[in-house]
Protein backbone atom coordinates (compact mmCIF):
# COMPACT_ATOMS: atom_id res chain seq x y z
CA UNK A 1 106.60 84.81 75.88
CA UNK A 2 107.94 81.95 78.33
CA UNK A 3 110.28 82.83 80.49
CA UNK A 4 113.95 81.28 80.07
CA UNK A 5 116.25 79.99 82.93
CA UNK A 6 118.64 77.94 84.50
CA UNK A 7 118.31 74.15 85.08
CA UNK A 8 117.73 74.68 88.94
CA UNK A 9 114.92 77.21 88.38
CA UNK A 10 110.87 76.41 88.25
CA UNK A 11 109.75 78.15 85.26
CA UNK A 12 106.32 78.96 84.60
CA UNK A 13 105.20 77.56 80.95
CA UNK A 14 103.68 80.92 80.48
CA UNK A 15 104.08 84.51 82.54
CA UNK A 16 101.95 85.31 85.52
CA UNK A 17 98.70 87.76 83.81
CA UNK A 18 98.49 90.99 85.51
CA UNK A 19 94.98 92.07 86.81
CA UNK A 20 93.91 94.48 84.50
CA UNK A 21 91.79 96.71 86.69
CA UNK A 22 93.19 97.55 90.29
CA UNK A 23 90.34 99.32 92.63
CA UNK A 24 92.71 101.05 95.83
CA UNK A 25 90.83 101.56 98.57
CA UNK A 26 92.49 103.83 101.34
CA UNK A 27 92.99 106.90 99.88
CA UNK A 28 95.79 108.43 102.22
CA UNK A 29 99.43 108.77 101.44
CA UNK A 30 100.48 105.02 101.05
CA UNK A 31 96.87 104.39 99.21
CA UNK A 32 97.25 107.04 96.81
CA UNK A 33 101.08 106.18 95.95
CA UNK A 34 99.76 102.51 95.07
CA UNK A 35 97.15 103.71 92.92
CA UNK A 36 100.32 105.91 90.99
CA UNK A 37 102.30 102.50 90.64
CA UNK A 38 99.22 100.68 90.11
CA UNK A 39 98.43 103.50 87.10
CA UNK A 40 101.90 103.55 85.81
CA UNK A 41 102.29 100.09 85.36
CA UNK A 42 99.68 100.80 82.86
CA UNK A 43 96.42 99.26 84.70
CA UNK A 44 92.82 100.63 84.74
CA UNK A 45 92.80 101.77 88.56
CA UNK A 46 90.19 103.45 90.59
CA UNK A 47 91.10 105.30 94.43
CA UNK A 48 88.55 104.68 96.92
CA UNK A 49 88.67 107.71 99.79
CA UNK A 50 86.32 108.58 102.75
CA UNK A 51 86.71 111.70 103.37
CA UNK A 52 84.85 114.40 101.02
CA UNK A 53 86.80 117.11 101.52
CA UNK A 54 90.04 115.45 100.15
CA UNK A 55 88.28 114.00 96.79
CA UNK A 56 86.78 117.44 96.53
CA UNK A 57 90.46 119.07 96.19
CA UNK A 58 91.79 116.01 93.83
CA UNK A 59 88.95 116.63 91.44
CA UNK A 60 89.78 120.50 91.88
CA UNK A 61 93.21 120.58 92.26
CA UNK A 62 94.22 117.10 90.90
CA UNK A 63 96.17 116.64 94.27
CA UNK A 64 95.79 114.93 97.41
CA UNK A 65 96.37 116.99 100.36
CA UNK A 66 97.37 113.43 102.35
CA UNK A 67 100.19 113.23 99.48
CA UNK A 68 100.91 116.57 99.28
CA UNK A 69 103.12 118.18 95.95
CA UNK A 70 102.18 115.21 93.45
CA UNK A 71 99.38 115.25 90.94
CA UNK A 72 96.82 113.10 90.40
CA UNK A 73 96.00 112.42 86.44
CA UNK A 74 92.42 112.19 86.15
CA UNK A 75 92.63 108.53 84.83
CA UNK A 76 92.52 107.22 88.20
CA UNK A 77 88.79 107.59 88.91
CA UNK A 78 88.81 108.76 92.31
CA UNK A 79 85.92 108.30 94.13
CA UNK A 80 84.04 108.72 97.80
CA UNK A 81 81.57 105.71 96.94
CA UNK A 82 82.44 102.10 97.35
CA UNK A 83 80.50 100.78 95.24
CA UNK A 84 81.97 102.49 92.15
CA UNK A 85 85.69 102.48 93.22
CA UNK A 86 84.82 98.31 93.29
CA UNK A 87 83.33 98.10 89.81
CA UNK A 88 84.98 95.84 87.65
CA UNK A 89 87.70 95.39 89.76
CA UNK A 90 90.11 92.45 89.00
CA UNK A 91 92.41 93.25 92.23
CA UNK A 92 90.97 95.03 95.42
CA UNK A 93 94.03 96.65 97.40
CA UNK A 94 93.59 97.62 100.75
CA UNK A 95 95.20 100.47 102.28
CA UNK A 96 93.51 101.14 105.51
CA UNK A 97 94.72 102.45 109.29
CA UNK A 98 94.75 99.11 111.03
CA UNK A 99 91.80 99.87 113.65
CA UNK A 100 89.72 100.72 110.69
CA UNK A 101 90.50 97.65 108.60
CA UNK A 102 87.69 95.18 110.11
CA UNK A 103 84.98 97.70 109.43
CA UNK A 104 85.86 98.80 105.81
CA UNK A 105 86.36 95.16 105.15
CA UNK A 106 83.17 93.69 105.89
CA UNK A 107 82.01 96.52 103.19
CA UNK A 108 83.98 95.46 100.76
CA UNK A 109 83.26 91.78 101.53
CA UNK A 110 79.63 92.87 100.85
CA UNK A 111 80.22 94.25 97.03
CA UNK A 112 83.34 92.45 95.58
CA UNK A 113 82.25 89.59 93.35
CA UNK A 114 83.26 86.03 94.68
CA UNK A 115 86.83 85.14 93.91
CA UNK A 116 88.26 88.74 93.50
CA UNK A 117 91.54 88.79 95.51
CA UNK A 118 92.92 91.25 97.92
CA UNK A 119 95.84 92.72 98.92
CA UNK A 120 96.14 94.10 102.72
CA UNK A 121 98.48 96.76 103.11
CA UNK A 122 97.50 97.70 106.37
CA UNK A 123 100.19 96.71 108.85
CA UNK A 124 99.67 96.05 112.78
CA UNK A 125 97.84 93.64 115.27
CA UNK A 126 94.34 94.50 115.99
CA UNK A 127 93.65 95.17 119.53
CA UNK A 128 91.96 93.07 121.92
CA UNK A 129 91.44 90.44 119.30
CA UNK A 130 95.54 90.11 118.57
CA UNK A 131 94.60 89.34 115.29
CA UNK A 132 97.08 89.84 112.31
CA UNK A 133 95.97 91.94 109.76
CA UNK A 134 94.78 89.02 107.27
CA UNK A 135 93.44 87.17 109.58
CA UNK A 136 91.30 89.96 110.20
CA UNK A 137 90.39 90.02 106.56
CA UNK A 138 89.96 86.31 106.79
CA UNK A 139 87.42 86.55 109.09
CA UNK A 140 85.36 89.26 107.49
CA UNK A 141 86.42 88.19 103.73
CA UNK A 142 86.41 84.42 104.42
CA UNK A 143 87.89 81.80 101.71
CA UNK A 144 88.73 85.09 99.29
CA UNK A 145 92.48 84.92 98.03
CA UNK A 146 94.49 87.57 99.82
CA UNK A 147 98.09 88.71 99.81
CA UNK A 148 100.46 90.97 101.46
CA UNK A 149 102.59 93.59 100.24
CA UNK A 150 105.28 95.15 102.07
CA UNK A 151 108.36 97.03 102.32
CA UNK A 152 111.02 99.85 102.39
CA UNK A 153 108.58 102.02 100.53
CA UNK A 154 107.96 105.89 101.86
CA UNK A 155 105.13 107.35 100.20
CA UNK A 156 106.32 110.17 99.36
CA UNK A 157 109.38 108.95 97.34
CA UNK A 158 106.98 106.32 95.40
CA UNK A 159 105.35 109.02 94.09
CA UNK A 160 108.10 110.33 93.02
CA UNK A 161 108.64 107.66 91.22
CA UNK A 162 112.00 106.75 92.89
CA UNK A 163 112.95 103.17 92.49
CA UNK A 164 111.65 101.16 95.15
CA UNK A 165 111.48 97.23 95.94
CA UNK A 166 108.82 95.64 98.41
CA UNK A 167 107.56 92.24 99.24
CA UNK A 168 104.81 90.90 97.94
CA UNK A 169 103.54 87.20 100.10
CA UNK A 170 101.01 85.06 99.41
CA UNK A 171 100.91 81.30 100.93
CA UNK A 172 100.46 78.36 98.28
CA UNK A 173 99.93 74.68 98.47
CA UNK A 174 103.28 73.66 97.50
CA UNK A 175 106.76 75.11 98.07
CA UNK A 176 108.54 77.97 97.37
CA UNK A 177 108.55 76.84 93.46
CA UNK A 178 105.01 77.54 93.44
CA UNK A 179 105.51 81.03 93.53
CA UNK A 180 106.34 81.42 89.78
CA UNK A 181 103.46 79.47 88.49
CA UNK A 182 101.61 81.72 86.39
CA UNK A 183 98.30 81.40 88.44
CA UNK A 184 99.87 82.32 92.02
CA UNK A 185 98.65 85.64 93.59
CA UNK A 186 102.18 86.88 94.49
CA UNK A 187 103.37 86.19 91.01
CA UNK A 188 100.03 88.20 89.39
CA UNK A 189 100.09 90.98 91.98
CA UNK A 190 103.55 91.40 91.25
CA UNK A 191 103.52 91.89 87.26
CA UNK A 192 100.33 93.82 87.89
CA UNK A 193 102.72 96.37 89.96
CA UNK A 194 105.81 95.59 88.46
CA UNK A 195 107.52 98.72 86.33
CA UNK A 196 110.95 100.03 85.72
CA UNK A 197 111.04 101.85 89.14
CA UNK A 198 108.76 99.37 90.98
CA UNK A 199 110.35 96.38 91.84
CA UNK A 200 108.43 93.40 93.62
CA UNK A 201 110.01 90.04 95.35
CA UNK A 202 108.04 86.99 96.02
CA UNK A 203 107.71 85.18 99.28
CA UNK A 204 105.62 82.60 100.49
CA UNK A 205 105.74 83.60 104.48
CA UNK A 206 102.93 86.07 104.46
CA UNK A 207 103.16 85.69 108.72
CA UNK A 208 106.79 86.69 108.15
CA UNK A 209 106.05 89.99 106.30
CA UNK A 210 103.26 90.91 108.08
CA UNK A 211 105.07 90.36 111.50
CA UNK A 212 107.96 92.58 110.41
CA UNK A 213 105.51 95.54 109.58
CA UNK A 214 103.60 95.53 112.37
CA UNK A 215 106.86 95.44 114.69
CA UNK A 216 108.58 97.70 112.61
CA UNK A 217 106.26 100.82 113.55
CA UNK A 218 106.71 99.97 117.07
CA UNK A 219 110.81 99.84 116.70
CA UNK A 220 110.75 103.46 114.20
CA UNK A 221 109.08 105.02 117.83
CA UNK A 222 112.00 103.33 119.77
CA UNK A 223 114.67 104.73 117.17
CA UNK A 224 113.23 108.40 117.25
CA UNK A 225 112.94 108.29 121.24
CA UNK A 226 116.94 107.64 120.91
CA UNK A 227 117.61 110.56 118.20
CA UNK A 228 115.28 112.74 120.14
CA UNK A 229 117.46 112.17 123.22
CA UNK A 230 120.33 112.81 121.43
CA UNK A 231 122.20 109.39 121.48
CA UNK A 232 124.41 108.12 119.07
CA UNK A 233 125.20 105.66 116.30
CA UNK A 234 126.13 102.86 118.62
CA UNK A 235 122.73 102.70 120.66
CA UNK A 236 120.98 102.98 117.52
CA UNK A 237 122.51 100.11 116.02
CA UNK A 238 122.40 98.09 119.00
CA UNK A 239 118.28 99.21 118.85
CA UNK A 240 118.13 97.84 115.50
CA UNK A 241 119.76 94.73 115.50
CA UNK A 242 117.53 93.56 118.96
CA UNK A 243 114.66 94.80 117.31
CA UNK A 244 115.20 92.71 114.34
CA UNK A 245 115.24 89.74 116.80
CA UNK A 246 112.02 90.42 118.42
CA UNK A 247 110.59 90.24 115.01
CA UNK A 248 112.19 86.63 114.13
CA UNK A 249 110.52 85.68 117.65
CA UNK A 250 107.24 87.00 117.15
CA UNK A 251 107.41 85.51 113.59
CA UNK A 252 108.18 81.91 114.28
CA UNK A 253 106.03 81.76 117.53
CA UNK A 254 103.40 82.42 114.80
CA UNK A 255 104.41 80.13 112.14
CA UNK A 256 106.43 82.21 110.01
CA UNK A 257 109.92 81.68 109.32
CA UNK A 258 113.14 83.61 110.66
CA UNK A 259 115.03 84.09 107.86
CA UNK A 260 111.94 86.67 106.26
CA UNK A 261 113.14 89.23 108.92
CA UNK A 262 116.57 89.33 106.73
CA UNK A 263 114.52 90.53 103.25
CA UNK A 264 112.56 93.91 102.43
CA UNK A 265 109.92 93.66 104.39
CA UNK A 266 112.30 93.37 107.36
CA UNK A 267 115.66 94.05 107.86
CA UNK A 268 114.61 96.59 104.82
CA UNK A 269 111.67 98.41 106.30
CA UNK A 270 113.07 98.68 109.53
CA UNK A 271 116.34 100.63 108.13
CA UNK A 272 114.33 102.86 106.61
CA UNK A 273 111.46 103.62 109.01
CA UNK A 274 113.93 103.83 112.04
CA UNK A 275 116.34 106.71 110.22
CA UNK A 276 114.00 109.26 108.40
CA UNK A 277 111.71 111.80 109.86
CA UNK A 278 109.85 110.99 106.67
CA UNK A 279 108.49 108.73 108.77
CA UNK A 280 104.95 109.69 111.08
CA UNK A 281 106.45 106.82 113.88
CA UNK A 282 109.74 108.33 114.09
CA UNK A 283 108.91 111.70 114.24
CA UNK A 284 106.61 110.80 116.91
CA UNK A 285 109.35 108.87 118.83
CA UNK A 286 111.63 111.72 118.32
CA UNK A 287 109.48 113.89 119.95
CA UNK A 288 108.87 111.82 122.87
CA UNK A 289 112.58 112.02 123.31
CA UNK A 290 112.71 115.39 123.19
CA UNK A 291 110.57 115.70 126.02
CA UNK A 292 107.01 116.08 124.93
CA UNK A 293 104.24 114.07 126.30
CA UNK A 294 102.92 111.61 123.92
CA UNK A 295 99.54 113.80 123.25
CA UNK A 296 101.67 117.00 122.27
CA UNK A 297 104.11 114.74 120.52
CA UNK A 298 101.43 113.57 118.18
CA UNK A 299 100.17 117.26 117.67
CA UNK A 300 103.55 117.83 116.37
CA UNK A 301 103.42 115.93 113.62
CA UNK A 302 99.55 116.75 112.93
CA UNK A 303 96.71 114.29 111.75
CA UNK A 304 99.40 111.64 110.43
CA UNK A 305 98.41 108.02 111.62
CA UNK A 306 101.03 107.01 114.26
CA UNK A 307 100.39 103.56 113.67
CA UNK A 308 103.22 102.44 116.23
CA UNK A 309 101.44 103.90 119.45
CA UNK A 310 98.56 101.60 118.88
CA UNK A 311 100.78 98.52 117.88
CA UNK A 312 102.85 99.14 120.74
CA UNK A 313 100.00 97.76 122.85
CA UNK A 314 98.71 94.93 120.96
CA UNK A 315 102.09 93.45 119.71
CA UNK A 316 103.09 93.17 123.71
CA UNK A 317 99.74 91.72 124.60
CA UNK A 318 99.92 89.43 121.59
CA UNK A 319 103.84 88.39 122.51
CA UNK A 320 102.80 87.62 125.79
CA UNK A 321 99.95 85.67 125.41
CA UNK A 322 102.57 83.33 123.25
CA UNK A 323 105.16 83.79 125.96
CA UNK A 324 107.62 85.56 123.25
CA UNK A 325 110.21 88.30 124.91
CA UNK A 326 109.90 91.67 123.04
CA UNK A 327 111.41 94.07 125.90
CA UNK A 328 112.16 97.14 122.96
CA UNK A 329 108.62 97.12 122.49
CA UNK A 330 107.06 96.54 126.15
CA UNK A 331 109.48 99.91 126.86
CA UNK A 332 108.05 101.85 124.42
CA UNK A 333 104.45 100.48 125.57
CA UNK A 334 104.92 101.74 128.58
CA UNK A 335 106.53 105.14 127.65
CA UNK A 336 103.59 105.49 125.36
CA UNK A 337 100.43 104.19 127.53
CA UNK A 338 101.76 103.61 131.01
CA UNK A 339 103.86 107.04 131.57
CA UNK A 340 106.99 105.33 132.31
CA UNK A 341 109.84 107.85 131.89
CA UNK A 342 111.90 107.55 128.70
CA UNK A 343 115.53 107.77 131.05
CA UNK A 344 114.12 104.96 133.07
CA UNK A 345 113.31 102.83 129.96
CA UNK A 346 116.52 102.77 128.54
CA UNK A 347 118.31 102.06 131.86
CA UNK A 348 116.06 99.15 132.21
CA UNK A 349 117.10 97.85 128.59
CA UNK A 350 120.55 98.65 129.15
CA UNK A 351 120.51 96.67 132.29
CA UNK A 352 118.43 93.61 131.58
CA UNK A 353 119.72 90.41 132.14
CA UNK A 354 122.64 89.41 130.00
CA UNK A 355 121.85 87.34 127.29
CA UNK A 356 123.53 84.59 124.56
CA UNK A 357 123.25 85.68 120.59
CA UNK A 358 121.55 84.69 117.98
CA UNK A 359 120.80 81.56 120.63
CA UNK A 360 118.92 83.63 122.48
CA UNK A 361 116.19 83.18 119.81
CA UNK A 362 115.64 79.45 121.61
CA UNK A 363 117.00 79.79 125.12
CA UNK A 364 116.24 82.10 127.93
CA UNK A 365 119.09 81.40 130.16
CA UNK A 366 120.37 84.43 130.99
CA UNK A 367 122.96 86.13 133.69
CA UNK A 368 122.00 89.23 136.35
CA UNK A 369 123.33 92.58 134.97
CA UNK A 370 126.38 93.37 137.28
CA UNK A 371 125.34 96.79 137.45
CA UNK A 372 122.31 95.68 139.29
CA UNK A 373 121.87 94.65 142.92
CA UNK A 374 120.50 91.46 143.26
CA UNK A 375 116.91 92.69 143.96
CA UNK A 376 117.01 95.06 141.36
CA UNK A 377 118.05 92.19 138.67
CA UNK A 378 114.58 90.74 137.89
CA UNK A 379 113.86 91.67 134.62
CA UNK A 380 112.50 94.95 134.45
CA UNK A 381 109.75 94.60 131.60
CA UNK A 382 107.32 91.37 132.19
């Protein structure tokens, strides 16, 4: 039935169609809670997952030992083999470790019919190349329709079937109005998701979105290296708040626009991921402030994807080949990769040069820390 609305709202004539069959490919946590929603929401959906040993205990157990505690209903056709998890797929979502994303790509690329969209859930900046995660599909998936969904959205908790709301970006030839016509890729993927606990927005700053996930994991290490140290609310805070403006940096050197890092897949992902030992980043971070080395600090959380030590490095190398300031994430590079003490790191925040706000987003004038001699009050992270 058409939608009704004010008269300052873009109505579609008719409602976005959902895609009918979703094929999830990534079967870890995140993967398998998408295929859940995906299922719920009353779609034909098929889980794509490498390893044997895990689809041999969902087709035993009907549970996934990456998800652990929620079962699996045997409508979602789990499967080890491509090929099948892509047949008659209308969607194609995703859900792979960033390093990995390139390679499983190109096999998809090779099997999806022309014109099937995707949705990339992975979230990071692929090393050495600096490449955003769709570009990297881009390049490997060229001229197929993509999107990017994103959010406050623990894996666990989806599953659960807890109500959650994420971003969902695609880019369109017009404006913003665009996104409600009923053939745009954010509007589809959204009612294809969409439930009474599952709540999608629309944007049309997929740079935006992805920026703020990729930084995000790098900021949840940051915020567990402070709770492992046993700071308090006010460094946390401050923590968040700069880390929110290294993403609005990063986003608009790259085209996308500030204001996304104020919506879900921003300011909203970042509260969560940088306050819950739900998530892998944090607990790693919290670790490392604890006192373990980074190797025995990812033992302790076991064979969980800490997607923020590798994004650590290629955000800062990306940042700085675009000349963008991102200290937070420079200190945890070097914590993580370059042994740099965690004590010294926060000193070295703490007494940076001082700084104008929000305007610091355009100008780099800045003032020696007072705390500082003058030979000691060159910035600290290049």
């Amino acid at each position: 039935m058409p939608n009704t609305g004010s008269a300052t709202q873009t109505t579609p004539l008719h409602d976005p169609t959902p895609f009918s069959h979703v094929a999830v490919i990534g079967g870890g946590a995140w993967g398998t809670a998408l295929a859940l929603t995906a299922h719920r929401a009353g779609r034909s959906t098929s889980l794509w997952i490498r390893e044997e040993s895990a689809a041999a205990e969902i087709g035993s157990t009907g549970r996934n030992p990456f998800l652990p505690g929620h079962e699996i209903p045997r409508a979602i056709a789990v499967t080890t083999a491509l090929d099948a998890a892509l047949r008659g797929a209308g969607l194609a979502v995703l859900v792979i470790p960033s390093q990995h994303l390139r390679a499983v790509a190109a096999r998809v690329e090779a099997l999806l019919p022309p014109g099937v969209p995707v949705v990339v859930c992975s979230k990071g900046v692929e090393a050495g190349s600096g490449a955003l995660m769709t570009q990297v599909v881009a390049e490997e998936m060229p001229g197929r329709p993509q999107a990017v969904l994103s959010g406050p959205s623990f894996a666990a908790e989806v599953a659960e079937d807890q109500p959650t709301a994420v971003t969902i970006a695609a880019a369109g030839p017009g404006g913003p109005q665009d996104l409600f016509a009923e053939d745009h890729l954010a509007g589809r993927v959204a009612v294809t998701f969409a439930s009474e606990t599952f709540r999608p927005y629309l944007s049309d700053d997929p740079v935006g979105v992805e920026v703020s996930g990729a930084v995000k994991n790098v900021l949840a290490v940051a915020s567990g290296i402070i709770a492992g140290r046993g700071m308090g609310s006010n460094p946390r805070a401050a923590l968040l708040a700069r880390g929110l403006a290294e993403i609005s940096r990063l986003s608009v050197a790259l085209g996308g626009r500030a204001e996304t890092v104020l919506g879900l897949s921003g300011a909203g992902d970042v509260m969560l991921t940088c306050s819950s030992e739900q998530s892998r980043n944090f607990s790693f971070g919290k670790a490392l402030g604890a006192g373990r080395a980074p190797g025995a600090a990812q033992g302790a959380i076991g064979r969980a994807v800490v997607e923020g030590v590798a994004n650590a490095r290629s955000v800062l190398a990306l940042a700085q080949r675009l000349g963008v300031q991102m200290p937070i994430c420079e200190a945890v590079d070097r914590i993580v990769h370059r042994g740099l003490p965690v004590e010294r790191a926060i000193a070295a925040l703490l007494t940076g040069p001082l700084r104008a706000e929000p305007r610091a987003l355009e100008h780099r004038a800045s003032i020696a820390h007072p705390a500082l001699s003058a030979p000691q009050a060159r910035r600290v992270f290049a």
